[in-house]
Protein backbone atom coordinates (compact mmCIF):
# COMPACT_ATOMS: atom_id res chain seq x y z
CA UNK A 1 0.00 0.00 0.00
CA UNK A 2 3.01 2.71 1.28
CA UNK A 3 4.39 1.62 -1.89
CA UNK A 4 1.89 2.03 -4.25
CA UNK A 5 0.94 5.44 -2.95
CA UNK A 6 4.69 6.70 -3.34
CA UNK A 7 4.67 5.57 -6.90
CA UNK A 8 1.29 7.48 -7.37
CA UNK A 9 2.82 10.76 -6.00
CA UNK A 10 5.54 10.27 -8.01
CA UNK A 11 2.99 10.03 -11.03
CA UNK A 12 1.12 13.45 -9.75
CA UNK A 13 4.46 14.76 -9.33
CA UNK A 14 5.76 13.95 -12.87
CA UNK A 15 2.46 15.38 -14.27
CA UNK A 16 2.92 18.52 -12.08
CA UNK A 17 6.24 19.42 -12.30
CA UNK A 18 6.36 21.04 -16.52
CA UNK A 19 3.04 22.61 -15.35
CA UNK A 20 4.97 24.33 -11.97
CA UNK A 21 7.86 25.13 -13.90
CA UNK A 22 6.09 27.20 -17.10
CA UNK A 23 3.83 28.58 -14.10
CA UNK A 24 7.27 29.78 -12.51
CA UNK A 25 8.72 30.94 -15.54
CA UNK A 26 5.67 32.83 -16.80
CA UNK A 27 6.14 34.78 -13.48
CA UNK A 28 9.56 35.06 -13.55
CA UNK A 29 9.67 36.66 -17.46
CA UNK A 30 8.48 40.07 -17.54
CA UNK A 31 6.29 40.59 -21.15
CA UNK A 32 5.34 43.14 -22.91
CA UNK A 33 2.19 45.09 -21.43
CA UNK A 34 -0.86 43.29 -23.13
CA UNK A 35 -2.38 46.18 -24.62
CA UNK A 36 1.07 46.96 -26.59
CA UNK A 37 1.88 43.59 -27.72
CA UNK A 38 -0.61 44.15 -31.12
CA UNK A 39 1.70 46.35 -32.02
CA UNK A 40 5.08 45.52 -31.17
CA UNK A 41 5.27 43.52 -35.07
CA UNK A 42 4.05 46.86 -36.23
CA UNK A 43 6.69 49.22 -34.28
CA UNK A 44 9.66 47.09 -35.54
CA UNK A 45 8.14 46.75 -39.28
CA UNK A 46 8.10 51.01 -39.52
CA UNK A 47 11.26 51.38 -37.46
CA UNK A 48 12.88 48.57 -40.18
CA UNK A 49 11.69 50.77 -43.17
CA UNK A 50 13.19 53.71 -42.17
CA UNK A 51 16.94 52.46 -41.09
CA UNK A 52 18.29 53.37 -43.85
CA UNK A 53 16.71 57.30 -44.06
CA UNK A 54 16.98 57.72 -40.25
CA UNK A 55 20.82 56.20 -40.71
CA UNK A 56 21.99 59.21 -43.30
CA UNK A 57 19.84 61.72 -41.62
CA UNK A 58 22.37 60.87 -38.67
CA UNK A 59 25.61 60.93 -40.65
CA UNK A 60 24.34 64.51 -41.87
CA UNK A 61 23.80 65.59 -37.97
CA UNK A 62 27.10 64.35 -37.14
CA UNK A 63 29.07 65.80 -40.26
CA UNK A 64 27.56 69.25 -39.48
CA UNK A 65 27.77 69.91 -35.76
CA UNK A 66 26.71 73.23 -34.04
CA UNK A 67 27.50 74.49 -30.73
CA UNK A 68 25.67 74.95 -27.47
CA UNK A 69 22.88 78.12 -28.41
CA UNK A 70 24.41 78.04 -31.88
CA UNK A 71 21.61 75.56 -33.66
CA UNK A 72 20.32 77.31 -36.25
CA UNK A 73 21.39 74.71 -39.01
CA UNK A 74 20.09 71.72 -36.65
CA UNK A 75 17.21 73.14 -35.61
CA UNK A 76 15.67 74.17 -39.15
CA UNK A 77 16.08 70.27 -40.24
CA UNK A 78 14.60 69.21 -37.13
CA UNK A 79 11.46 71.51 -37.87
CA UNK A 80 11.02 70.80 -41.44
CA UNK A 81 11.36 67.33 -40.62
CA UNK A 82 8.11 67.45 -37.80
CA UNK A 83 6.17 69.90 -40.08
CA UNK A 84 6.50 67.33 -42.84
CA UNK A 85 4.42 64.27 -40.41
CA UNK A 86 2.09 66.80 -38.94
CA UNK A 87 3.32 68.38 -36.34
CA UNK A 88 2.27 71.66 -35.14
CA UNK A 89 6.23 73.23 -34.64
CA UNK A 90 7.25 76.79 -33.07
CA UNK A 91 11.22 77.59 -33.37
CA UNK A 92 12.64 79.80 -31.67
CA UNK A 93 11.94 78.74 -28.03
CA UNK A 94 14.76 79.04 -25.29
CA UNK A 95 16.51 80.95 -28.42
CA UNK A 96 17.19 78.05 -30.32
CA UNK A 97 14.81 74.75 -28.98
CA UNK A 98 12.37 73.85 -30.91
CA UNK A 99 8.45 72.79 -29.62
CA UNK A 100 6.72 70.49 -31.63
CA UNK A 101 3.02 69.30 -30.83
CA UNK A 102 0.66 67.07 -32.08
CA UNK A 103 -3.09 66.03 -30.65
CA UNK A 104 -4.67 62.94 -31.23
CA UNK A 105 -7.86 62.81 -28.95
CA UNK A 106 -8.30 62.60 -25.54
CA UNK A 107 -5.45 61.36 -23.45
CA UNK A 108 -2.41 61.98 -21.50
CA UNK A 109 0.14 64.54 -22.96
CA UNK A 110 3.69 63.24 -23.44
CA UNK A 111 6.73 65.03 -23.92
CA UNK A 112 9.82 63.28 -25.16
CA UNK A 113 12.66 65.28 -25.48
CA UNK A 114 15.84 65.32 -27.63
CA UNK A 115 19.30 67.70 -27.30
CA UNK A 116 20.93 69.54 -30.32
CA UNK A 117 24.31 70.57 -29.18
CA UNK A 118 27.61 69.92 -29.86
CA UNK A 119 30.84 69.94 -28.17
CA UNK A 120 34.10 72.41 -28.68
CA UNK A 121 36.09 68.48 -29.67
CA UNK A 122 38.13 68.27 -32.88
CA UNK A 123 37.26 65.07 -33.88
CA UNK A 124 39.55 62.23 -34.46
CA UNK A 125 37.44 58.51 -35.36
CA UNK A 126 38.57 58.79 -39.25
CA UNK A 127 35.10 58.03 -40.30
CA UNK A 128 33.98 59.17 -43.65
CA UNK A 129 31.88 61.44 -42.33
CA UNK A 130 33.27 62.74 -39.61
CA UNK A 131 33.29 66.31 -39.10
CA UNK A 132 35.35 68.68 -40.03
CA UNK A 133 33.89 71.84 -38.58
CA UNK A 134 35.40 74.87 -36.91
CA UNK A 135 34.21 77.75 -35.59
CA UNK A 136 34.34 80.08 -32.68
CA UNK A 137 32.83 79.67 -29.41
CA UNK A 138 31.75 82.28 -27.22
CA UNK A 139 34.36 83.66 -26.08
CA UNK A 140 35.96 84.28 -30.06
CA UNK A 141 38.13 81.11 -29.68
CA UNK A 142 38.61 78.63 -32.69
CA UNK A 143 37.35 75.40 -31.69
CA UNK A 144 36.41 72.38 -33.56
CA UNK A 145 32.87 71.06 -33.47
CA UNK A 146 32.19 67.37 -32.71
CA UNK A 147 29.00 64.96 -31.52
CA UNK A 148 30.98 63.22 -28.88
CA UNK A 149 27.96 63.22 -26.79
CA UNK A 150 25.70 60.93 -29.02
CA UNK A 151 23.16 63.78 -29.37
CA UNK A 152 23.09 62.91 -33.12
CA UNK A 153 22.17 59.74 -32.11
CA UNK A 154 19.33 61.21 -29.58
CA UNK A 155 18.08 63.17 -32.95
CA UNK A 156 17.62 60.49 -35.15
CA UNK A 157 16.15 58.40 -32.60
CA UNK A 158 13.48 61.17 -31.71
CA UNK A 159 13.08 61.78 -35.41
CA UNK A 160 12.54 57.96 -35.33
CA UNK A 161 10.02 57.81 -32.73
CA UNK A 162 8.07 60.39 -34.32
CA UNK A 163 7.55 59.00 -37.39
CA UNK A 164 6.48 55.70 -35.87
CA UNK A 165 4.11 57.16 -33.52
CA UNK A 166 2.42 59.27 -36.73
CA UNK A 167 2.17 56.39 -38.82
CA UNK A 168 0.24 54.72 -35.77
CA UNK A 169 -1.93 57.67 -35.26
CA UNK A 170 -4.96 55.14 -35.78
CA UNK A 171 -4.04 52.91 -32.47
CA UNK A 172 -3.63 55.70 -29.68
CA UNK A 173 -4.78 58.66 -28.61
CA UNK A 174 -3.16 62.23 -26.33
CA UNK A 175 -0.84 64.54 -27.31
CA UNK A 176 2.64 64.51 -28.12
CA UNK A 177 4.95 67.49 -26.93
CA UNK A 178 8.65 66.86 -28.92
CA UNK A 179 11.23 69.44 -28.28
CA UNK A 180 14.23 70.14 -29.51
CA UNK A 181 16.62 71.72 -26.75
CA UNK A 182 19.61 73.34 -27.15
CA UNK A 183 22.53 74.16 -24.79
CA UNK A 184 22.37 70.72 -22.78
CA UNK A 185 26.00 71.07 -22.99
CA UNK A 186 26.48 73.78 -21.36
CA UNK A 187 23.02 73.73 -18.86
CA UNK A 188 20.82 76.09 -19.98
CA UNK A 189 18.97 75.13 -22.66
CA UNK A 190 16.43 73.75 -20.64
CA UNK A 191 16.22 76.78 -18.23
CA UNK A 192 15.93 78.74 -21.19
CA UNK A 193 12.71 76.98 -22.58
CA UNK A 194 10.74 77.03 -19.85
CA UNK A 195 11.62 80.34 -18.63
CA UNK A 196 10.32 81.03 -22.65
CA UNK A 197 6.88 79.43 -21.48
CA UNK A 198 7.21 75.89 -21.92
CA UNK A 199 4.36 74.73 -19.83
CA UNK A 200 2.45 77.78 -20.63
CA UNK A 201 2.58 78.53 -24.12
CA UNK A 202 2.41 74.78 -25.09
CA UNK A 203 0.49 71.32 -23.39
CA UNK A 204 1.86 70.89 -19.73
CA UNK A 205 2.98 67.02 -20.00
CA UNK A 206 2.08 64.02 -17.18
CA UNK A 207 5.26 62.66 -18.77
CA UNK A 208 8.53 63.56 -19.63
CA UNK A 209 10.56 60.95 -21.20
CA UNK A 210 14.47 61.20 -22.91
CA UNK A 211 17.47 58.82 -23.60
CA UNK A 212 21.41 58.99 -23.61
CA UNK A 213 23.26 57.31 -25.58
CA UNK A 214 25.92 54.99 -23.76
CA UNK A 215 29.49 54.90 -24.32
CA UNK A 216 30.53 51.82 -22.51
CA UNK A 217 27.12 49.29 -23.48
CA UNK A 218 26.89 46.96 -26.18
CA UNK A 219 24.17 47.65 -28.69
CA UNK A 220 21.03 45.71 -26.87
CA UNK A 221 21.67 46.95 -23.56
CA UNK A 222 19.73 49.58 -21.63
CA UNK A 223 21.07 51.00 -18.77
CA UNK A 224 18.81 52.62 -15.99
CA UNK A 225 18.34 54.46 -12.76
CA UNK A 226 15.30 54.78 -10.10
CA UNK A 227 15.90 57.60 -8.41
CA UNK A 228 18.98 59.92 -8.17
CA UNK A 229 20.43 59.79 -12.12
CA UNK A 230 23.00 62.07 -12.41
CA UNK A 231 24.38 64.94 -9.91
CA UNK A 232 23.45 68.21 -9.33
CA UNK A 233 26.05 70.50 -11.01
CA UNK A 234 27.90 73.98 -10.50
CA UNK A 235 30.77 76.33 -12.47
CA UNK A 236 32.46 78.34 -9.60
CA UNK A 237 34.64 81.22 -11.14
CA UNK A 238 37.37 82.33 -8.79
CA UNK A 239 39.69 84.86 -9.18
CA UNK A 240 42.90 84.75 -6.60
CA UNK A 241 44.98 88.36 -6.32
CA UNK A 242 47.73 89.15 -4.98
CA UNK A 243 50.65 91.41 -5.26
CA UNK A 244 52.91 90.66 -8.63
CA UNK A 245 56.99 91.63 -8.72
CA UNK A 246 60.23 90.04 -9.50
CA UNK A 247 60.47 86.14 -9.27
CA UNK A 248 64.10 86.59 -7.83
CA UNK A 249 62.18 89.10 -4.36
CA UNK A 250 58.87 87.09 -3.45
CA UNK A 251 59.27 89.17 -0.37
CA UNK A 252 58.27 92.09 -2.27
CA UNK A 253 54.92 90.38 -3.31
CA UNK A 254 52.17 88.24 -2.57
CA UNK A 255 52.35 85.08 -4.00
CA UNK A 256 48.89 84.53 -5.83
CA UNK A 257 50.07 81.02 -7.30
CA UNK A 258 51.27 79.93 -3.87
CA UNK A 259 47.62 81.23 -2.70
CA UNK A 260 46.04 79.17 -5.82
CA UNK A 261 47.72 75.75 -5.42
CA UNK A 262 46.97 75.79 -1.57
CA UNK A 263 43.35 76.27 -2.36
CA UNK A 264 43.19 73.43 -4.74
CA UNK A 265 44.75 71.57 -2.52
CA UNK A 266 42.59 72.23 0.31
CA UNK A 267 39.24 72.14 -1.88
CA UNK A 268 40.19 68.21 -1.58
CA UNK A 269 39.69 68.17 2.38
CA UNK A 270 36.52 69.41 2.06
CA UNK A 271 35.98 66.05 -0.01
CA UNK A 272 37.71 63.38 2.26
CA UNK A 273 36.99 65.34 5.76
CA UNK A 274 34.28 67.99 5.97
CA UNK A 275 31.38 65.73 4.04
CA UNK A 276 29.97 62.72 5.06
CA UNK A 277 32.14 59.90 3.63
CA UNK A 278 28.90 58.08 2.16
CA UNK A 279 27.77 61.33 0.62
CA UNK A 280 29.41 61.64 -2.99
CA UNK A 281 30.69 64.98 -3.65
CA UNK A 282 33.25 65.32 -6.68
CA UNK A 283 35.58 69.11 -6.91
CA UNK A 284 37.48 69.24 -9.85
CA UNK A 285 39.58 72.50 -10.78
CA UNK A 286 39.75 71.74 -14.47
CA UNK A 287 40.92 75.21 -15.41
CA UNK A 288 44.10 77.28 -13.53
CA UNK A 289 45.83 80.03 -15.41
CA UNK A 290 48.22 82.57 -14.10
CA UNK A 291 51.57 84.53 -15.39
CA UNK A 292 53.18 84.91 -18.31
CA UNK A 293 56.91 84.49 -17.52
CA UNK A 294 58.94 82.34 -15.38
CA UNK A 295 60.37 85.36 -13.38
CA UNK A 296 57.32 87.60 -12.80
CA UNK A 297 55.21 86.82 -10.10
CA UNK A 298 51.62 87.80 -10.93
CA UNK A 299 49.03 90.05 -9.61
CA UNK A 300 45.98 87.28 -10.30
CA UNK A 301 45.34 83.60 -10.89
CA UNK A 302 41.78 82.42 -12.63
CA UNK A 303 40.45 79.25 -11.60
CA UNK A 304 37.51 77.39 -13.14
CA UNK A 305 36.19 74.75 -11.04
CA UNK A 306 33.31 72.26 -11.58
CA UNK A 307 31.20 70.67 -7.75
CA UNK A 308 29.30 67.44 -8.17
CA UNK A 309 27.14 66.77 -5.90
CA UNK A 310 23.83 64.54 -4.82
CA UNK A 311 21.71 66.84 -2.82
CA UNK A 312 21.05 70.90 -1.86
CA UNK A 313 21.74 70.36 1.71
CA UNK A 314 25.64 68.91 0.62
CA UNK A 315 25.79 71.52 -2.71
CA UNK A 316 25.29 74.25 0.17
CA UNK A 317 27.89 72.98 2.32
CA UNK A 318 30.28 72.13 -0.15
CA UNK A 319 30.04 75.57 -2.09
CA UNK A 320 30.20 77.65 1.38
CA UNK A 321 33.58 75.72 2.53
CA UNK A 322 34.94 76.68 -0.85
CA UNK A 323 34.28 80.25 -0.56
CA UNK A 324 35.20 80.22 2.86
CA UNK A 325 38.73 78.25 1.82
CA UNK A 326 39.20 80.73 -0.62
CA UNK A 327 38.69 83.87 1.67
CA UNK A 328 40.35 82.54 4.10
CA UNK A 329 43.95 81.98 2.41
CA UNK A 330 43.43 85.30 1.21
CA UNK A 331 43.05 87.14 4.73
CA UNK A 332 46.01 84.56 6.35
CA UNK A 333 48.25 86.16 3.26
CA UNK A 334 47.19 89.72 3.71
CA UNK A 335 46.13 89.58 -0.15
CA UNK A 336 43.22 91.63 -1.87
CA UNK A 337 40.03 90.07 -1.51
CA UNK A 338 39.41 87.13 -4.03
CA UNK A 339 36.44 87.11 -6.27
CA UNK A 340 34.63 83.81 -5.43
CA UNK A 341 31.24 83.63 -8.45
CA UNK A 342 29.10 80.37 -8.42
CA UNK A 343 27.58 80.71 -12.09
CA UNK A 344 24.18 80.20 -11.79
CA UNK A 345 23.45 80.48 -15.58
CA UNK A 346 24.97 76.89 -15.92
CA UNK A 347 24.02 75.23 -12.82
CA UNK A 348 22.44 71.99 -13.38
CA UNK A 349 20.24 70.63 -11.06
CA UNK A 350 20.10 66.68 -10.37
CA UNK A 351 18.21 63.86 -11.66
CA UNK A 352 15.85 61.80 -10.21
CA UNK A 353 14.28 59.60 -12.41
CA UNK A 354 10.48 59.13 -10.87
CA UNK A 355 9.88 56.01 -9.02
CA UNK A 356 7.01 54.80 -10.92
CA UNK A 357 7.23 56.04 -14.43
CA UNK A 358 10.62 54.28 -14.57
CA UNK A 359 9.62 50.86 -13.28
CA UNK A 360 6.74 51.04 -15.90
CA UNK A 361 9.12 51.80 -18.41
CA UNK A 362 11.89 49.47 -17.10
CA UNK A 363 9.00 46.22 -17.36
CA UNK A 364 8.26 47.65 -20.62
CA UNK A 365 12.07 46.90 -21.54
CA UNK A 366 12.58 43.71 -19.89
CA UNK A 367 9.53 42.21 -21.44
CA UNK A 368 10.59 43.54 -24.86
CA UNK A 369 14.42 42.53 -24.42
CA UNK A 370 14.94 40.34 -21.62
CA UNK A 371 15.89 41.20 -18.04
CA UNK A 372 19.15 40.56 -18.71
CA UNK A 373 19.46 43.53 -21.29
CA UNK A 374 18.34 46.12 -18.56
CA UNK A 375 21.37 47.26 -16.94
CA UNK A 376 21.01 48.79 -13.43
CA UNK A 377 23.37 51.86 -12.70
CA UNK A 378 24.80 53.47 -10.48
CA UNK A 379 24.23 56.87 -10.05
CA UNK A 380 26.42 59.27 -12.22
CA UNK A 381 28.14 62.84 -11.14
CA UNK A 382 27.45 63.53 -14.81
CA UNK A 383 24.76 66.18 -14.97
CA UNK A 384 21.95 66.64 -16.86
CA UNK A 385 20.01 69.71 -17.52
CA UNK A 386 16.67 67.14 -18.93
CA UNK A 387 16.22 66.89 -14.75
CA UNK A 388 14.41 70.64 -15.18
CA UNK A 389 11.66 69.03 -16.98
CA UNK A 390 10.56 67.63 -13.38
CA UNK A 391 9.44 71.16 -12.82
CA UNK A 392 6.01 71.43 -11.49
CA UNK A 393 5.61 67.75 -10.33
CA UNK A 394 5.99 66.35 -13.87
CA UNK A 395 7.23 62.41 -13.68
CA UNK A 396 10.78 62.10 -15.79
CA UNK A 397 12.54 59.13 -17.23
CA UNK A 398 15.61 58.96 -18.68
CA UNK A 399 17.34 55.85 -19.90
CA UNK A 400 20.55 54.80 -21.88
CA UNK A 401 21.04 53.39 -25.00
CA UNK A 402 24.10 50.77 -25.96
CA UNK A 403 26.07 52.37 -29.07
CA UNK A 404 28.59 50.16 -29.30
CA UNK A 405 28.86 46.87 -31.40
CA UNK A 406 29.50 43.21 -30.19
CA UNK A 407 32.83 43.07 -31.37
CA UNK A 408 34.20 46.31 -30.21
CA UNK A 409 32.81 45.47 -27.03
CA UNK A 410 33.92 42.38 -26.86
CA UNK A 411 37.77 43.37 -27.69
CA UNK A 412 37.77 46.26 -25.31
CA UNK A 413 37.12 43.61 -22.77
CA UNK A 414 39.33 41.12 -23.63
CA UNK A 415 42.54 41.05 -20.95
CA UNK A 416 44.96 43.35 -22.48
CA UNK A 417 42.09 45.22 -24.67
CA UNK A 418 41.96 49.13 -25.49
CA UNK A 419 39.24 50.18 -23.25
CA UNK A 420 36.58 51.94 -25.01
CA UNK A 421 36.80 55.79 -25.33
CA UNK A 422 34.28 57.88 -22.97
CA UNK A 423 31.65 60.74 -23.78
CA UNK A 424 33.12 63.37 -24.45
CA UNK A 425 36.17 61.75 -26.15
CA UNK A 426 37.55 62.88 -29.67
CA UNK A 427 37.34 59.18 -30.59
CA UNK A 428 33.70 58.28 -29.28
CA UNK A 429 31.73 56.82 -31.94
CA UNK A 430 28.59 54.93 -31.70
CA UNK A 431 27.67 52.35 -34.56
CA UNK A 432 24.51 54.16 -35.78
CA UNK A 433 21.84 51.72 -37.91
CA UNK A 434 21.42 49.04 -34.81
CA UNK A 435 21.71 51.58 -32.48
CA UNK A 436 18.75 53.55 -33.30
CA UNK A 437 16.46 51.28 -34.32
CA UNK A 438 16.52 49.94 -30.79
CA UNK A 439 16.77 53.18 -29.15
CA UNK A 440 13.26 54.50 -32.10
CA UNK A 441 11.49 51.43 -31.22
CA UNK A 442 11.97 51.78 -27.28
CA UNK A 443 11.45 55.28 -27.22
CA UNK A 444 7.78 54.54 -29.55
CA UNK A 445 6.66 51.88 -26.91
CA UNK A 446 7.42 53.93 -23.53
CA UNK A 447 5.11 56.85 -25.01
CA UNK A 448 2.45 54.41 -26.38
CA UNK A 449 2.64 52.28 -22.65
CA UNK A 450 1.30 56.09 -21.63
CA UNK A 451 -1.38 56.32 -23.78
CA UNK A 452 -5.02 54.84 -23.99
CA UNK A 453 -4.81 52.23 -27.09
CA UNK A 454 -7.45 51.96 -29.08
């Protein structure tokens, strides 16, 4: 009898067990949101069509680069390109941005946003289209001009997007709110549009939603934050004096490099002993210039000095120990009082991507490309001027987008490999096709997992 019933248990429990397991699984694998997954064949067919359009309307972004508030040439393709599906499009806003609106029904209003800019980088990949541009910046210096930043890869994807979403104008219904922002690079762009009316002029959004592109992930990888993003960011200006003479009778003077390098230095102890070791706080003087000759001691030094850091209550501490550093050599050396300027035009404020928008979206992306493919970060003491957007209670999301192929990835990691180059870089370069049809299609789906599907 005992034996009989163990070999009937064993029956029920080979009958069971595939059942338990797809049961498991099915809760396990995140899918697609059922209303979306009608159209997910339909979102990949459009985004497919235009690879090869959306792939040389990059190539021209990143062969003609413009700098931050200098978009003119950018902007007027970006317009002409959202007139031509429908948009309703105002330039002009924030100097520069672009606002570009379409309704379609009742619904939630989305905004998805995209930056212009370029950087001051002469560019060095070798492509065949890299670019060759240079111009002057704004203060009369010749720079080159260079998308090391991926925003021409932000562009196309946007441009993507949009064209997806019109094509499906049938299957959803809201409003769309696509900007174009200049000045990311420098933090103001986004200051400068809503300041211009923003929220006013144009629909107020329930969403905000942008991407990055991602210098270090493999095309097929996302990478994501809940929460704090990126860091809150300031430009101090500081201007040491002193009292200039002969190198050969420092006696005669006041040192103001002496006075500079012991401020650096001490900038660094507000870091590792006046800030709470678990806070992150990052104070890098990326900019020192003083003299012109090896025997003249000088009346001033110039320092330009960028302050990550994750919260007001630390960016107020941190920027009052600086000042009070720098006031404070100055009265110990009995030199004229130092001109100590936080910039305010480029302060950047920090990220937080909202808690619930992004685990929607996240889900969205692990039931479209595995959970594997969603990358958690870490937060960054990058900044990012898209965190404005959160302005008036307005839920923001902002994920990343692998740029770079299998096999570069897969060499830089290789023991011994050349590490890939970072944002920024003159030798950044993302490969373009793959990497925005993934970032068009993901960017289509998080607006339409917003909006009421008909």
């Amino acid at each position: 009898m005992a034996s009989h019933g163990l070999r009937s248990l064993a029956v029920i429990c080979c009958w069971l067990a595939p059942l338990i397991s797809s049961l498991v699984a099915a809760d396990d694998s995140p899918v697609v949101p059922e209303k979306l997954q009608p159209l997910l064949k339909n979102v990949q067919t459009l985004v497919e069509a235009e690879s090869d359009s959306l792939e040389a309307f990059y190539k021209d972004l990143h062969s003609n680069p413009e700098l931050s508030m200098m978009e003119e040439r950018t902007a007027g393709k970006l317009a002409r390109e959202m007139r031509s599906l429908g948009f309703e499009v105002t330039t002009g806003v924030g100097k520069t941005g672009i606002v570009c609106v379409l309704k379609n029904g009742d619904g939630p209003t989305v905004l998805v946003r995209t930056d212009m800019d370029a950087l001051p980088v002469i560019e060095k990949t070798k492509l065949p289209y890299a670019s060759t541009v240079r111009t002057r910046d704004r203060s009369g210096n010749e720079v080159g001009v260079m998308h090391a930043c991926g925003h021409d890869i932000h562009m196309s994807c946007w441009i993507g997007a949009a064209r997806t979403l019109v094509k499906l104008k049938g299957k959803w219904s809201g409003t769309l709110v696509f900007i174009g922002q200049p000045g990311e690079e420098i933090g103001t762009g986004a200051r400068l549009m809503l300041a211009d009316g923003l929220y006013e002029k144009f629909p107020k959004p329930d969403y905000a939603l942008a991407l990055h592109a991602d210098a270090k992930l493999p095309i097929g990888q996302i990478g994501y934050s809940e929460g704090l993003a990126m860091a809150n960011v300031d430009t101090v200006e500081i201007v040491v004096r002193g009292k200039g003479g002969h190198g050969a009778a420092p006696h005669t003077t006041v040192d103001p490099i002496i006075l500079a390098a012991k401020i650096v230095l001490d900038f660094q102890n507000i870091v590792g002993r006046e800030v709470d070791p678990l806070e992150p706080v990052v104070i890098t003087v990326g900019s020192i210039h003083g003299g012109t000759k090896s025997n003249i001691i000088p009346n001033d030094v110039k320092l330009q000095v960028t302050v990550r850091t994750a919260s007001d209550p630390i960016r107020k501490q941190v920027l009052e120990a600086m000042e009070r550093i720098v006031v404070g050599h100055a009265k110990t050396a009995r030199a004229p009082e130092p001109t100590f300027l936080v910039d305010t035009n480029e302060f950047t404020p920090a990220l937080y991507n909202e808690t619930k928008l992004t685990q929607k979206t996240v889900s969205l992306f692990q039931g479209l490309l595995g959970s594997n493919a969603l990358i958690k970060r870490n937060p960054s003491m990058g900044g990012e001027d898209f965190a404005r957007y959160a302005r008036g209670g307005v839920p923001i999301f902002m994920y990343f987008l692998g740029t770079i192929d299998q096999p570069r990835f897969n060499a830089a990691n290789q023991p011994g490999g050349t590490p890939l180059p970072s944002m920024h870089a003159d030798t950044y370069f993302p490969t373009p096709a793959p990497s925005i049809r993934l970032g068009s299609q993901t960017m289509t789906l998080a607006v339409l997992n917003l909006l009421p599907i008909r």
